[in-house]
Protein backbone atom coordinates (compact mmCIF):
# COMPACT_ATOMS: atom_id res chain seq x y z
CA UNK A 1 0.00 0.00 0.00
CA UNK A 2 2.91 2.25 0.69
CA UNK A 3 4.57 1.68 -2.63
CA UNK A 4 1.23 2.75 -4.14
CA UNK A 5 0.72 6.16 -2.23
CA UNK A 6 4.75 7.13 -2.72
CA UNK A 7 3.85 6.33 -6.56
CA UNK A 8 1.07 8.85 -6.52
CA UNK A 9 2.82 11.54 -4.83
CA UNK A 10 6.03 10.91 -6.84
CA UNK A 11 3.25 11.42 -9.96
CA UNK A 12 1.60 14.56 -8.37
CA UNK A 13 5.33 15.90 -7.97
CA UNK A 14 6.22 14.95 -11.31
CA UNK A 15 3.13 16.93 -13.20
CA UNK A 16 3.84 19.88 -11.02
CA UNK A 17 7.24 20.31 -12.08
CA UNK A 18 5.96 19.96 -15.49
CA UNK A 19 3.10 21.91 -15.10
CA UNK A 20 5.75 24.52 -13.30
CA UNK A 21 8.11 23.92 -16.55
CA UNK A 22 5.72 24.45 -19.17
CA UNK A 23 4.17 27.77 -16.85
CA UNK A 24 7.95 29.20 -16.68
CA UNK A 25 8.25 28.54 -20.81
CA UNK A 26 4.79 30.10 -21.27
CA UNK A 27 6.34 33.33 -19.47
CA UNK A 28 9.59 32.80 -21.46
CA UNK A 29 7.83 32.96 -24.84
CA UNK A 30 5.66 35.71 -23.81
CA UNK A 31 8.97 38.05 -22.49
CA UNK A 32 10.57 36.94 -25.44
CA UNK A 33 7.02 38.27 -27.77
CA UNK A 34 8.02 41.33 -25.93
CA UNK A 35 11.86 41.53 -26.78
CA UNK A 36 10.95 41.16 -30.27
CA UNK A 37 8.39 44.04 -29.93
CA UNK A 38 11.24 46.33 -28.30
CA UNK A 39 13.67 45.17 -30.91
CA UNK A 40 11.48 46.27 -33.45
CA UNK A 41 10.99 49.56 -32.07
CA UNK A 42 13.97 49.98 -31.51
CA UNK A 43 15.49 49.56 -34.63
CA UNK A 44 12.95 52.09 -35.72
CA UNK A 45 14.46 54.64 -33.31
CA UNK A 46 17.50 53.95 -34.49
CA UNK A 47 16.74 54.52 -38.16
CA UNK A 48 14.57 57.87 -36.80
CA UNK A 49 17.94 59.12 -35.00
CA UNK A 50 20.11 57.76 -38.51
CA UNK A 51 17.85 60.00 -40.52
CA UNK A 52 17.84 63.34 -38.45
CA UNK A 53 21.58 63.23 -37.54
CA UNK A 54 22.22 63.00 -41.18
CA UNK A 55 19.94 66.28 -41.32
CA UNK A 56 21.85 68.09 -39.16
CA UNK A 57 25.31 67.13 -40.33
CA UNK A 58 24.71 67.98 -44.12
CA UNK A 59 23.44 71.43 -42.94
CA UNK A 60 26.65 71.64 -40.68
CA UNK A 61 28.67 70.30 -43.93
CA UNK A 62 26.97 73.37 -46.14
CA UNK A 63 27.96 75.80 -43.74
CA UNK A 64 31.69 74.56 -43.36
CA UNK A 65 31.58 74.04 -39.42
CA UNK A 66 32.35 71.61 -37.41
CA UNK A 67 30.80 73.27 -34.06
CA UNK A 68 27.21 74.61 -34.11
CA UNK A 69 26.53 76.70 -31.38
CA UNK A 70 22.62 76.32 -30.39
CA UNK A 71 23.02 77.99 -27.34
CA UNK A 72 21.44 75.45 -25.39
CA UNK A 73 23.56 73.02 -27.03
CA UNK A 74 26.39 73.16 -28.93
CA UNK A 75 26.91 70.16 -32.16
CA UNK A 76 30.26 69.31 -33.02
CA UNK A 77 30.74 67.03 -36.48
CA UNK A 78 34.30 67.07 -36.38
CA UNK A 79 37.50 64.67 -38.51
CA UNK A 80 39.16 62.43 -35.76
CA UNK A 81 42.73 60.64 -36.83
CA UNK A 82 44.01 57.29 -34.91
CA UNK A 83 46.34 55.26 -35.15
CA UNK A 84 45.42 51.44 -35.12
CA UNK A 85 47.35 48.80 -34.86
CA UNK A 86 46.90 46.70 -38.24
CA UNK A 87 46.78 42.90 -36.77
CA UNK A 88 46.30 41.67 -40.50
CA UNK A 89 49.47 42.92 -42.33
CA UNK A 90 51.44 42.10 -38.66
CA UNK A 91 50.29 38.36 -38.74
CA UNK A 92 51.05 38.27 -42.70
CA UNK A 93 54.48 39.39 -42.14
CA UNK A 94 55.26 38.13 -38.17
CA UNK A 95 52.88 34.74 -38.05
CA UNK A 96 54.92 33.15 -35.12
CA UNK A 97 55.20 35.62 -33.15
CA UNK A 98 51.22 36.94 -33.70
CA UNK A 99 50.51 33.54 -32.40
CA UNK A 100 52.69 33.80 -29.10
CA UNK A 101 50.39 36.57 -28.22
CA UNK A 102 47.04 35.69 -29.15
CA UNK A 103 44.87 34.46 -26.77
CA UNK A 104 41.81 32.56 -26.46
CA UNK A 105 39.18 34.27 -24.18
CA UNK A 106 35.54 33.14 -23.81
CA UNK A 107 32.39 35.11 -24.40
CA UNK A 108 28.56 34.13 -23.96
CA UNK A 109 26.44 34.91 -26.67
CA UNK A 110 22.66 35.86 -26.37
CA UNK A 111 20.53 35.03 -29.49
CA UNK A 112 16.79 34.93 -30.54
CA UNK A 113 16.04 32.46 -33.67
């Protein structure tokens, strides 16, 4: 008789946890419905802001200035030179040494299919 009753609650626990499983996956798919509705909206914001910063820096390119002086704010669209170091041409040319200094690191990636 004992066997029987530990069977039934070992069942009852069983379909909760799936029940509990298939609740948390309900709310998963549901926050991820959302993310997809903010990433959507957001990559209309970021077209919006593409679109009106191009505005403003043509206008700043016709009047030959690279500070615009709103008063409240001031805009500055101005040429920036760096240096970089060029990895390609150094591993072309230096192979064995490139690879005593690279390193593998690890990274987690987060991704919606």
């Amino acid at each position: 008789m004992l066997d029987f009753l530990e069977r039934i609650s070992y069942n009852k626990r069983i379909e909760k946890q799936i029940g509990d499983t298939n609740m948390r996956n309900a709310e998963i798919r549901n926050t991820v419905n959302e993310l997809q509705e903010l990433y959507a909206q957001a990559d209309l914001l970021k077209a919006e802001i593409t679109a009106r910063e191009a505005l403003i820096k043509e206008e700043m390119e016709a009047r030959e200035t690279e500070e615009l002086n709103l008063g409240n704010v001031i805009i500055r669209f101005t040429s920036i030179l760096s240096n970089r170091f060029d990895t390609t041409a150094f591993k072309r040319l230096h192979k064995d040494l490139y690879n005593e200094f690279i390193k593998q690191v690890s990274s987690r990636r987060f991704s919606i299919a």
